[in-house]
Protein backbone atom coordinates (compact mmCIF):
# COMPACT_ATOMS: atom_id res chain seq x y z
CA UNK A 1 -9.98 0.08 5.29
CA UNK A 2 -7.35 1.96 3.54
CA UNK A 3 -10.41 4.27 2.03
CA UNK A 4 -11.25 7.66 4.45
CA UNK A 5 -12.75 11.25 3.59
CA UNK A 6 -9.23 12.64 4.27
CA UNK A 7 -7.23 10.14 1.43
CA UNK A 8 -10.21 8.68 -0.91
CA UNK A 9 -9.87 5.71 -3.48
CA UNK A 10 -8.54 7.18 -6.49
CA UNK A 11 -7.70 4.17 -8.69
CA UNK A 12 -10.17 2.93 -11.20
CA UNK A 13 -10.58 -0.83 -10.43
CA UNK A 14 -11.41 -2.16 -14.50
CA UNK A 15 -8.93 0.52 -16.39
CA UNK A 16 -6.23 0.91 -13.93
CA UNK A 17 -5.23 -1.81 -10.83
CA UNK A 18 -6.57 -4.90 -12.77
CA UNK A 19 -4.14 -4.15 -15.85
CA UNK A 20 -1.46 -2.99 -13.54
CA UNK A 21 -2.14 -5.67 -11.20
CA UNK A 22 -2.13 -8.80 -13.82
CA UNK A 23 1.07 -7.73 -15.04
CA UNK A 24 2.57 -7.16 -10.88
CA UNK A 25 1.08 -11.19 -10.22
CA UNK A 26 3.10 -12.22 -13.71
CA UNK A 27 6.42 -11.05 -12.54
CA UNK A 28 5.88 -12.43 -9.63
CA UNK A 29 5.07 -9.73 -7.07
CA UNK A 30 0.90 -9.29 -5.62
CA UNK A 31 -1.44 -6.69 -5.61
CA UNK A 32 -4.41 -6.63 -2.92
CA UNK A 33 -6.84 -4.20 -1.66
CA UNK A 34 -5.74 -5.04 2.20
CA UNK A 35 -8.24 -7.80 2.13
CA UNK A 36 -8.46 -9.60 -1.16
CA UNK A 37 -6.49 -10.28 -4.47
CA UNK A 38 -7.06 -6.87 -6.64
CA UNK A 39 -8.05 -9.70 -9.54
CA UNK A 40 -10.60 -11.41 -7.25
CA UNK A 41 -12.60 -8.08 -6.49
CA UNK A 42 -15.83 -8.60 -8.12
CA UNK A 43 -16.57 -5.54 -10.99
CA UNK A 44 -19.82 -4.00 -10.04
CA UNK A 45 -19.39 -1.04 -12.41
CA UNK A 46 -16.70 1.07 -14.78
CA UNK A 47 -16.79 3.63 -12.09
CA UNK A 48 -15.80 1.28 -9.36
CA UNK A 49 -12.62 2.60 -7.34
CA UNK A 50 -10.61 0.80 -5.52
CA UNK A 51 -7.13 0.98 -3.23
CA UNK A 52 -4.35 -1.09 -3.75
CA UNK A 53 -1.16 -2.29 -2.27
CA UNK A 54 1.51 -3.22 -4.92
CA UNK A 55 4.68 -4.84 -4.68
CA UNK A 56 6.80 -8.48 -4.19
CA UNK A 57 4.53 -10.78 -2.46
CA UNK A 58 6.28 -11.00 1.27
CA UNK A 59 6.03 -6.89 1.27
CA UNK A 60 2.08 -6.78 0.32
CA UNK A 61 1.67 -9.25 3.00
CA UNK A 62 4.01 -7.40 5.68
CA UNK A 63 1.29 -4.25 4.85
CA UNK A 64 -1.88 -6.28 4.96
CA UNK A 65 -1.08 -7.99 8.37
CA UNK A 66 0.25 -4.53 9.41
CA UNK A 67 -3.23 -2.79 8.51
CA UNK A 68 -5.64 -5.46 9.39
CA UNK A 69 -3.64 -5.56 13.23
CA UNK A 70 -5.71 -5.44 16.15
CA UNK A 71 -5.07 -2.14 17.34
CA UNK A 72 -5.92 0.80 14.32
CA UNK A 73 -7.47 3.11 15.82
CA UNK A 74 -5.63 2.97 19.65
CA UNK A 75 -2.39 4.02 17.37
CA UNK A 76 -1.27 0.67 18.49
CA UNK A 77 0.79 -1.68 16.27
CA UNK A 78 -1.15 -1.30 12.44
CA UNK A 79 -1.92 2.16 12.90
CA UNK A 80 -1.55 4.56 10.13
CA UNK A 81 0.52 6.87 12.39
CA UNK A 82 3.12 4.06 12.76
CA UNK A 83 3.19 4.03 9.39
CA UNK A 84 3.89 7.04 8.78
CA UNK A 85 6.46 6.74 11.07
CA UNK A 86 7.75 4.01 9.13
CA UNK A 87 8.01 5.74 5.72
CA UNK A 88 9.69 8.66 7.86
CA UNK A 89 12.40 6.34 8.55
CA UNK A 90 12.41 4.91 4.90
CA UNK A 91 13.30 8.36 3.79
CA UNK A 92 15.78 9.30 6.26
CA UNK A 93 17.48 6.73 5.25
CA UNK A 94 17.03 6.97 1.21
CA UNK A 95 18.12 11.00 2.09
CA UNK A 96 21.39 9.03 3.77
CA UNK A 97 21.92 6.70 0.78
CA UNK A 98 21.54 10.15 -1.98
CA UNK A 99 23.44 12.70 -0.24
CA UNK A 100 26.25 11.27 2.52
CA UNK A 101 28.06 14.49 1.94
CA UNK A 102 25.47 16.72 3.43
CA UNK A 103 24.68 14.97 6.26
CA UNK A 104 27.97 14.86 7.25
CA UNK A 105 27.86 18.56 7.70
């Protein structure tokens, strides 16, 4: 899902999201692949690579239903443009929050 040839996997599944990922579900928070639990992958291997979203439970679960919408590759609702779109206006905003002065320029 989240895996292409442009943006590959780059997180080892054993030594890096199920550590990170058990301590995430113990504060509270959730960690999935898009589709699953990161904890209830199954381990095929030490190699294995995974993606993963991590964060407070109601924010994982706004990004899964946003990625696994009807609609991906039309660039409809889910689509990875509209999420980039998203983060765009994430970091407007953050720039708004840091610096008031210069944007008031």
């Amino acid at each position: 899902m989240l895996h292409t040839i442009v943006h590959p996997s780059r997180l080892s599944l054993l030594y890096e999201m199920c550590p990170l990922a058990f301590l995430i579900e113990k504060a509270g928070g959730s960690a999935s692949d898009g589709q699953m639990a990161v904890l209830d992958i199954p381990i095929q291997g030490y190699e294995q690579k995974a993606n993963m979203i991590a964060g407070s439970t109601e924010d994982v679960q706004y990004i899964s239903d946003e990625l696994n919408t009807e609609g991906n590759v039309s660039g409809n609702k889910g689509s990875y443009a509209n999420l980039l779109e998203i983060q765009g206006r994430f970091s407007n905003s953050a720039a708004n929050l840091v610096s008031p002065a210069k944007n008031a320029e």
